[in-house]
Protein backbone atom coordinates (compact mmCIF):
# COMPACT_ATOMS: atom_id res chain seq x y z
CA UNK A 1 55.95 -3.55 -63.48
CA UNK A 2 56.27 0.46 -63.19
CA UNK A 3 53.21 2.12 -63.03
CA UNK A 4 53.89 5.78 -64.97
CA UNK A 5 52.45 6.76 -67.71
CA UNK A 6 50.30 3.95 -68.02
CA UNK A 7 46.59 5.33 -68.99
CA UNK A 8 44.94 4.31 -72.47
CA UNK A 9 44.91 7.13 -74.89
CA UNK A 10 41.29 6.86 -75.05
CA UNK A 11 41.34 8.00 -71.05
CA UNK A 12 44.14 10.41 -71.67
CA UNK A 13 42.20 12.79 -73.36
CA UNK A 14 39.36 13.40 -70.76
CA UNK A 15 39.85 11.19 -68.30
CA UNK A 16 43.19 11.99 -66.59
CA UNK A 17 41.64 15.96 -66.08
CA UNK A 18 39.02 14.10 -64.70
CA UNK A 19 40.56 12.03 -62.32
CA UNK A 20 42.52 14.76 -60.71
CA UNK A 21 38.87 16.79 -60.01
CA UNK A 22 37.11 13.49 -58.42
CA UNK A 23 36.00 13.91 -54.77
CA UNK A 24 39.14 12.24 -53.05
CA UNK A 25 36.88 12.03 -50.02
CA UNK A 26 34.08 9.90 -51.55
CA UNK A 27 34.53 6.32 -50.27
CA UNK A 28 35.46 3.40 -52.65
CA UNK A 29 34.62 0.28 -51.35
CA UNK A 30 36.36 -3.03 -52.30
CA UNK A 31 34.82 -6.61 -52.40
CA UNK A 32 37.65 -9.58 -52.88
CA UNK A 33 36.49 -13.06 -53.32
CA UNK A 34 38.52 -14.79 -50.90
CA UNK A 35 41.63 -14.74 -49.31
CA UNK A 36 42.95 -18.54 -49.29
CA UNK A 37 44.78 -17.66 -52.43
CA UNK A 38 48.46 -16.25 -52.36
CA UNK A 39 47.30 -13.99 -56.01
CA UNK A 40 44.53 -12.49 -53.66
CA UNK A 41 46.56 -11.86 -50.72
CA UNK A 42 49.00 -10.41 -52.91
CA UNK A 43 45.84 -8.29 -54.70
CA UNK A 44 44.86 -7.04 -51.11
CA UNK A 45 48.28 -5.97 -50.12
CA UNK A 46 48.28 -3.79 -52.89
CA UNK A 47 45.66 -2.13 -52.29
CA UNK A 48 45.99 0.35 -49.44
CA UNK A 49 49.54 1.34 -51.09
CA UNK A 50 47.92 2.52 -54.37
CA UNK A 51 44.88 4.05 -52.33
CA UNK A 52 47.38 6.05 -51.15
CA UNK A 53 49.44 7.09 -54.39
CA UNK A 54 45.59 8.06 -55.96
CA UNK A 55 44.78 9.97 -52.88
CA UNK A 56 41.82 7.85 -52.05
CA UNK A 57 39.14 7.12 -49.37
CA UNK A 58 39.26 3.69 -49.75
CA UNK A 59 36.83 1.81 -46.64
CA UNK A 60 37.99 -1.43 -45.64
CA UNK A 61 37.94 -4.30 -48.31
CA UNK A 62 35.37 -7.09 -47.08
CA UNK A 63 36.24 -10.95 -48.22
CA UNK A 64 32.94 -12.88 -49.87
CA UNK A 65 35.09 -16.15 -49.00
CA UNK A 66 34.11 -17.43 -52.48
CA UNK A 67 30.43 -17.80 -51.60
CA UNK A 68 28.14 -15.79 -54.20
CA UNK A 69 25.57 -14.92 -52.15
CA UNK A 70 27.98 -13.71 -49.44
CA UNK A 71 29.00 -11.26 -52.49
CA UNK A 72 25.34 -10.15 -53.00
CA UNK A 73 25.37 -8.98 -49.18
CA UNK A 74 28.90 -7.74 -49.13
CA UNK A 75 28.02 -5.91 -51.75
CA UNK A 76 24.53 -4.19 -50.45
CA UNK A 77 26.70 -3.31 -47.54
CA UNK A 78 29.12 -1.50 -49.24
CA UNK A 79 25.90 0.77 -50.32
CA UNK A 80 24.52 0.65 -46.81
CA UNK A 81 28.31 2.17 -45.67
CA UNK A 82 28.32 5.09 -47.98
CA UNK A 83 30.24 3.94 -50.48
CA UNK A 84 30.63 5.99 -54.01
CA UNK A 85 32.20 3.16 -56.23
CA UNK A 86 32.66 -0.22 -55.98
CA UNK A 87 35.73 -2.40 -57.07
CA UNK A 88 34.84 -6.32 -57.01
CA UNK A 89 35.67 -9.24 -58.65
CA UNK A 90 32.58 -11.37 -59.29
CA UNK A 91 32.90 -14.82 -57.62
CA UNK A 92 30.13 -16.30 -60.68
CA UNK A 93 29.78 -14.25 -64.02
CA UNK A 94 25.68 -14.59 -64.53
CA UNK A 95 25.14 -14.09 -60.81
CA UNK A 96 26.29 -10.74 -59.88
CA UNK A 97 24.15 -9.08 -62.19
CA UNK A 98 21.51 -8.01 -59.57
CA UNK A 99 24.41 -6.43 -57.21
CA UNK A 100 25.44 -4.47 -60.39
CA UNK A 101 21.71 -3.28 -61.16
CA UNK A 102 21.54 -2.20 -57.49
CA UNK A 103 24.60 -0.65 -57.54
CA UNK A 104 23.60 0.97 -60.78
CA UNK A 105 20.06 2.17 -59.05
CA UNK A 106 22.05 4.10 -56.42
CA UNK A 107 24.35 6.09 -59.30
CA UNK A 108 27.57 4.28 -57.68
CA UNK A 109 29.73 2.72 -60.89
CA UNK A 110 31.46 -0.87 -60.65
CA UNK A 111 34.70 -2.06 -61.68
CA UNK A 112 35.28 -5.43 -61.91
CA UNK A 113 38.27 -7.00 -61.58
CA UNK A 114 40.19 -10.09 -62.89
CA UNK A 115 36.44 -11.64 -63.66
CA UNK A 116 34.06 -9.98 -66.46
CA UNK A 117 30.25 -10.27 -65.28
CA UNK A 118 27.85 -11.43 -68.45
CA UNK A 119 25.96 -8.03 -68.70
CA UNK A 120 26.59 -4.93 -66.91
CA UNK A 121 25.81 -2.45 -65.98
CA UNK A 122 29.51 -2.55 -64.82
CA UNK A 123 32.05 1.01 -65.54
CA UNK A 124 34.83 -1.06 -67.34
CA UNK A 125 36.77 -4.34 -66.61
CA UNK A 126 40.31 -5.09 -65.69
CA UNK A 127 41.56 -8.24 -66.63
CA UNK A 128 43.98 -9.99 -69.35
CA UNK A 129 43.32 -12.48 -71.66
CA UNK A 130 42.14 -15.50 -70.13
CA UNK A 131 41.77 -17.05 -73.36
CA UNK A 132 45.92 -16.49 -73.82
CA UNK A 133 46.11 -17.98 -70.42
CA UNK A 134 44.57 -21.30 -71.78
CA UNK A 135 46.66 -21.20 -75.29
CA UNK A 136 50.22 -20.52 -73.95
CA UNK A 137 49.35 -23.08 -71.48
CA UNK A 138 48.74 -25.48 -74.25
CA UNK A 139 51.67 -24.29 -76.56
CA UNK A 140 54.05 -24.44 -74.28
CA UNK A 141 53.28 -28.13 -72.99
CA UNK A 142 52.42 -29.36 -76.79
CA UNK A 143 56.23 -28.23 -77.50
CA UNK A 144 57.51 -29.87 -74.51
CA UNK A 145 55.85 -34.02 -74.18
CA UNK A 146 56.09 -36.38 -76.63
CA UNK A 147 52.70 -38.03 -75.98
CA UNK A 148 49.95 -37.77 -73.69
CA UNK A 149 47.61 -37.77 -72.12
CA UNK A 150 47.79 -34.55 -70.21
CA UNK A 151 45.70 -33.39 -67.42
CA UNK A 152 43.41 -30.07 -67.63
CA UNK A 153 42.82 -28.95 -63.63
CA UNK A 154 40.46 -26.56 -64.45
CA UNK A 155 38.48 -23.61 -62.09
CA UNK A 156 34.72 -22.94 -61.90
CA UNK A 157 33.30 -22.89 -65.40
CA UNK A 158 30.64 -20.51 -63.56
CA UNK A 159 33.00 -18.25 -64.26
CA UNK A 160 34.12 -16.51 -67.33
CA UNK A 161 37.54 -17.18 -66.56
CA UNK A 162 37.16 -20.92 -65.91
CA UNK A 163 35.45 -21.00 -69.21
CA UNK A 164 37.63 -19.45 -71.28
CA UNK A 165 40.85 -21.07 -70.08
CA UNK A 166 39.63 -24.38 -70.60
CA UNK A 167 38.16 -23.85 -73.92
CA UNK A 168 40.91 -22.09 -75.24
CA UNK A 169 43.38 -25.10 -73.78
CA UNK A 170 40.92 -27.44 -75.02
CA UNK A 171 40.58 -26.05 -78.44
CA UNK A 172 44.50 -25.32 -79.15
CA UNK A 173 45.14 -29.04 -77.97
CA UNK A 174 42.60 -30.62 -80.52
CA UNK A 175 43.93 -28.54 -83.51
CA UNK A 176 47.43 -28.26 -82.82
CA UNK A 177 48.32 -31.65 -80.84
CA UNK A 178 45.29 -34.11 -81.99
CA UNK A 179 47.27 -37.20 -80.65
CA UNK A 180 47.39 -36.00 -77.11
CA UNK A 181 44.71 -36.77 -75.05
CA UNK A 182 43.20 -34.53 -72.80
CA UNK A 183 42.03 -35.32 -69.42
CA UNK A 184 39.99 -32.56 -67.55
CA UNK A 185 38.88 -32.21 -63.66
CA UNK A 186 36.72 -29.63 -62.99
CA UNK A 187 38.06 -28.64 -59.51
CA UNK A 188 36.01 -24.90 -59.01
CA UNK A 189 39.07 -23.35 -57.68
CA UNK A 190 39.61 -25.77 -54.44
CA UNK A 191 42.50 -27.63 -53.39
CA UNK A 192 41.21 -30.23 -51.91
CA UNK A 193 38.83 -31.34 -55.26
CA UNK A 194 42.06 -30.66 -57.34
CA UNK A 195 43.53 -33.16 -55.19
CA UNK A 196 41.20 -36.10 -54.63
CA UNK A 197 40.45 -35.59 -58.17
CA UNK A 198 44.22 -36.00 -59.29
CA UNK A 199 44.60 -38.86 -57.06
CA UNK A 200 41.75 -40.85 -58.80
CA UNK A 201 42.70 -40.20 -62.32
CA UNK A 202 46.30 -40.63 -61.54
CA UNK A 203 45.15 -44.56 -60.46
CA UNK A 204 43.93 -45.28 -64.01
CA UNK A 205 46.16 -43.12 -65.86
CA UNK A 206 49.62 -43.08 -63.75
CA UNK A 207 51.59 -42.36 -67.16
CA UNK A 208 50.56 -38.43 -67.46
CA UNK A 209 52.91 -36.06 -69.39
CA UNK A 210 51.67 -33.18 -68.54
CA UNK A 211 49.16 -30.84 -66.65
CA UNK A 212 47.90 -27.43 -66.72
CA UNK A 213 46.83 -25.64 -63.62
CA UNK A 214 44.18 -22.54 -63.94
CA UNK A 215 45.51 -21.33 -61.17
CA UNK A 216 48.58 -21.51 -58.94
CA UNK A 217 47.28 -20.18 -56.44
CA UNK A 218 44.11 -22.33 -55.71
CA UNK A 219 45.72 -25.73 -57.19
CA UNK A 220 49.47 -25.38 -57.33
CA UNK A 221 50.32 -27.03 -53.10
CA UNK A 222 47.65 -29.56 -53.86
CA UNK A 223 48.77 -31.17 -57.22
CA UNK A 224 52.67 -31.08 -56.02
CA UNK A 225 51.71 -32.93 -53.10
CA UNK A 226 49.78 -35.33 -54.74
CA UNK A 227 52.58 -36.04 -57.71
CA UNK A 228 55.08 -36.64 -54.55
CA UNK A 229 52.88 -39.12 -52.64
CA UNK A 230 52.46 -40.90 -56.13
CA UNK A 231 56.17 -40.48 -56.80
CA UNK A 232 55.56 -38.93 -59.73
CA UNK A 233 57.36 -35.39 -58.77
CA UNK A 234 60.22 -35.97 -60.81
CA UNK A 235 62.50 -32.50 -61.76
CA UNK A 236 62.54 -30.67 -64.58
CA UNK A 237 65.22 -32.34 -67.36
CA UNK A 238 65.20 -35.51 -65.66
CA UNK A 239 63.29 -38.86 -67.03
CA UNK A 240 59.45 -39.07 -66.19
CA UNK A 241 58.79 -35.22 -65.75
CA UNK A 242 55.69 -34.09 -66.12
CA UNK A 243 55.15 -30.79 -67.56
CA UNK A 244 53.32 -28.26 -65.60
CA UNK A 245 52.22 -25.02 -66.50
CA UNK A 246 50.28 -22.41 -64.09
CA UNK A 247 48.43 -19.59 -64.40
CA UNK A 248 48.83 -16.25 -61.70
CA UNK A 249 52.54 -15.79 -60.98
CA UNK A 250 52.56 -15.98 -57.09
CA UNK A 251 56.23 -15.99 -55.84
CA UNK A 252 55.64 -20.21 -54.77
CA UNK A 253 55.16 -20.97 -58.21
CA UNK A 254 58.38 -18.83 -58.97
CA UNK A 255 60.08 -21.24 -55.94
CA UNK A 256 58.62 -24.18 -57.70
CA UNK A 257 60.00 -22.67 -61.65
CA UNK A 258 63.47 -22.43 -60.01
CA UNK A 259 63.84 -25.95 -57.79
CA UNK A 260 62.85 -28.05 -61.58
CA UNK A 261 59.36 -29.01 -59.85
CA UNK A 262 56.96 -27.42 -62.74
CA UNK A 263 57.86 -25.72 -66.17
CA UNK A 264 56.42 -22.47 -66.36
CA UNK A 265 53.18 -19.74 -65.47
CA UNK A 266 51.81 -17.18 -66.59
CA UNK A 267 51.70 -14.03 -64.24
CA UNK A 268 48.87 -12.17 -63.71
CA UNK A 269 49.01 -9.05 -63.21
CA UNK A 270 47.41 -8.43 -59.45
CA UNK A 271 49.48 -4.82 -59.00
CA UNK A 272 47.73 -3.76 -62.19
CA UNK A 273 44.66 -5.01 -61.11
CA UNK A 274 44.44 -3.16 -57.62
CA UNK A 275 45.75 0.07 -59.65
CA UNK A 276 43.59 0.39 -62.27
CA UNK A 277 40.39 -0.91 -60.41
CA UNK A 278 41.12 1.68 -58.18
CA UNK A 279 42.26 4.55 -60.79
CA UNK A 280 39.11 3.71 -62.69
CA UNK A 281 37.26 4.02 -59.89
CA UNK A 282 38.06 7.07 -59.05
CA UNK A 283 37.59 8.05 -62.94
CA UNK A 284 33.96 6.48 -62.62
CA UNK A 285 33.43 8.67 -59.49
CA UNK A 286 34.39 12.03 -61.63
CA UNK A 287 31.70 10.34 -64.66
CA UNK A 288 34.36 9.55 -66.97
CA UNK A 289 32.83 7.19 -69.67
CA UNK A 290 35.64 4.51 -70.74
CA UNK A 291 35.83 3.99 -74.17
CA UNK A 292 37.34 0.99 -76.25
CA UNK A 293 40.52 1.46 -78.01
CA UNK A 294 44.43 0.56 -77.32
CA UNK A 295 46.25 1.96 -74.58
CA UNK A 296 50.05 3.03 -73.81
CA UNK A 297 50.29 0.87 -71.44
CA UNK A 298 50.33 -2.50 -73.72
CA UNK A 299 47.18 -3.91 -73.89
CA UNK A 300 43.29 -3.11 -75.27
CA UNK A 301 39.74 -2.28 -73.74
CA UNK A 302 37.68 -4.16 -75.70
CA UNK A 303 34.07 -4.49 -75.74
CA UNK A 304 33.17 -8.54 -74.66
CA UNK A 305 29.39 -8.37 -74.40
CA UNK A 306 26.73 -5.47 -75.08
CA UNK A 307 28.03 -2.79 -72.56
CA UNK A 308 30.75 -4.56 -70.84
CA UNK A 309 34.21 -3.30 -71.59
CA UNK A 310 37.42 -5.00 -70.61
CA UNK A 311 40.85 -3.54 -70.57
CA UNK A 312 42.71 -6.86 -71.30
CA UNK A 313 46.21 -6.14 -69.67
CA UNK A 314 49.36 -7.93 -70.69
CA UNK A 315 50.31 -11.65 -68.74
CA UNK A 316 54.00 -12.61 -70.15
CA UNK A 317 54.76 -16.40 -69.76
CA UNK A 318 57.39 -17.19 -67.23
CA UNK A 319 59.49 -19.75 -67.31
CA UNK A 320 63.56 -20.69 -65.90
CA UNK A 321 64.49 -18.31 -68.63
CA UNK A 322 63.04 -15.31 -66.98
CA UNK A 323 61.67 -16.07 -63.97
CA UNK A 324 64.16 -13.80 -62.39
CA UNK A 325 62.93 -10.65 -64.17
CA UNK A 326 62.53 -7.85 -61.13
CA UNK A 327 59.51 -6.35 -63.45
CA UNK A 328 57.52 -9.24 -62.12
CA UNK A 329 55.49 -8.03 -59.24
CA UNK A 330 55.66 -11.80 -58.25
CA UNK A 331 59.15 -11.14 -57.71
CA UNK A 332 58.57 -7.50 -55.37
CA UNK A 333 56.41 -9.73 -52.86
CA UNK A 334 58.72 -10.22 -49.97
């Protein structure tokens, strides 16, 4: 995806001006919520490149390895080091409300990213839909099996995102495919629950037809693994494939699109998540106050809960029709 021209109208009338008076000096600091996952590794690479292009003091990002209190600290620290804005995604929605309020105490703004907190005070949010996540996920599996039952392998429902992709999958399944079952395993983003969890279900219910991952990146090695030692990783158009649709568009589930071994992802967008957490950081830093509204760059900041704004970026569907596209950033990672 090329990033030019690509601020919401609503920031292009005060808030690019803004931007280009911040203090380039002040420090940004970056929180990431672990780095087992290809989509974060990707997200972190990204970083220091657009740091760069914005002309920013960026200090080095620290990694809460997906432990919540960890966060709270890495977060405090990030204060203690000087920093003037923060960028972090928070590992559980409810929790990271007292980092934000400390933050908030010391005059530095927040951005999250990928993960909306439940109250602020946060500056603005960049994520996409996670709801859309869920319902292309069930559309596109409801079109492709003839029966069920099909397997939900969902993340932490502590967080927002957890929550809304399984509800949404949940919800389009029971109005739009009530004859499918749907099995669920709540796996909180970690392999090795996603599979000893597959591996039990599979025992009882060995005649699956399809499964959606939250995310490749946490899930997507595990559950392949696990269909092969079942035998059940059968290819794409041949009998006895399951269906299998991901969520983050990491180039291994591109790999896995292309050899037949699952059916589709959607791609989030992690180079538009380490540019505009930064950009609106530095935004934040100048006091530019984000406002909802649509943007040029194809998606909306909406307002999700009393003071919490999201801008909801766009996260296409890939599948073997255009999993080739050079647009994806999935496809720029060498």
């Amino acid at each position: 995806m090329k990033l030019k021209n690509l601020l919401s109208s609503a920031v292009l009338a005060t808030g690019l001006a803004g931007a280009a008076m911040a203090d380039d000096g002040a420090p940004i600091g970056v929180n990431i919520p672990l780095l087992t996952s290809p989509f974060w590794q990707a997200y972190q690479a990204y970083l220091p490149q657009y740091a760069e292009e914005l002309g920013l003091n960026m200090l080095e990002p620290v990694n809460s390895d997906y432990d919540s209190a960890k966060q709270m600290t890495d977060m405090a620290n990030l204060l203690t080091l000087g920093a003037k804005a923060i960028v972090t995604t928070p590992i559980e929605s409810g929790a990271v409300r007292p980092a934000l309020q400390r933050a908030a105490q010391a005059n530095v703004p927040v951005i999250g990213v990928d993960v909306a907190p439940q109250a602020g005070p946060i500056a603005i949010v960049v994520r996409a839909d996670n709801r859309a996540y869920g319902t292309k996920a069930c559309e596109y599996i409801g079109a492709n099996v003839d029966a069920g039952p099909v397997v939900q392998i969902m993340g932490a429902l502590a967080s927002v995102n957890g929550r809304d992709r399984a509800e949404a999958f949940r919800e389009c399944m029971n109005e739009n495919y009530p004859d499918i079952e749907v099995l669920e395993i709540p796996a909180e983003w970690m392999a090795d629950i996603a599979a000893s969890s597959l591996d039990a279900l599979l025992v009882s219910n060995p005649d699956i037809s399809g499964i959606y991952m939250h995310a490749g990146g946490a899930f997507l090695t595990a559950t392949l693994q696990t269909l092969e030692r079942k035998g059940l990783l059968v290819p794409r158009g041949e009998e006895g494939h399951i269906v299998i649709v991901s969520n983050d568009g990491i180039p291994q589930e591109y790999e896995a699109i292309r050899e037949g071994k699952i059916d589709a992802t959607v791609s989030q967008p992690a180079d538009l998540y380490a540019y505009y957490g930064l950009l609106y950081a530095k935004m934040a830093l100048d006091g530019h106050v984000f406002e909802a509204g649509p943007t040029d760059h194809g998606s909306t900041i909406v307002e999700v809960a009393p003071g919490v704004l999201e801008d909801q970026l766009p996260a296409p569907l890939v599948t073997i029709e255009n999993v080739d596209d050079p647009e994806l950033w999935g496809n720029a990672i060498k």
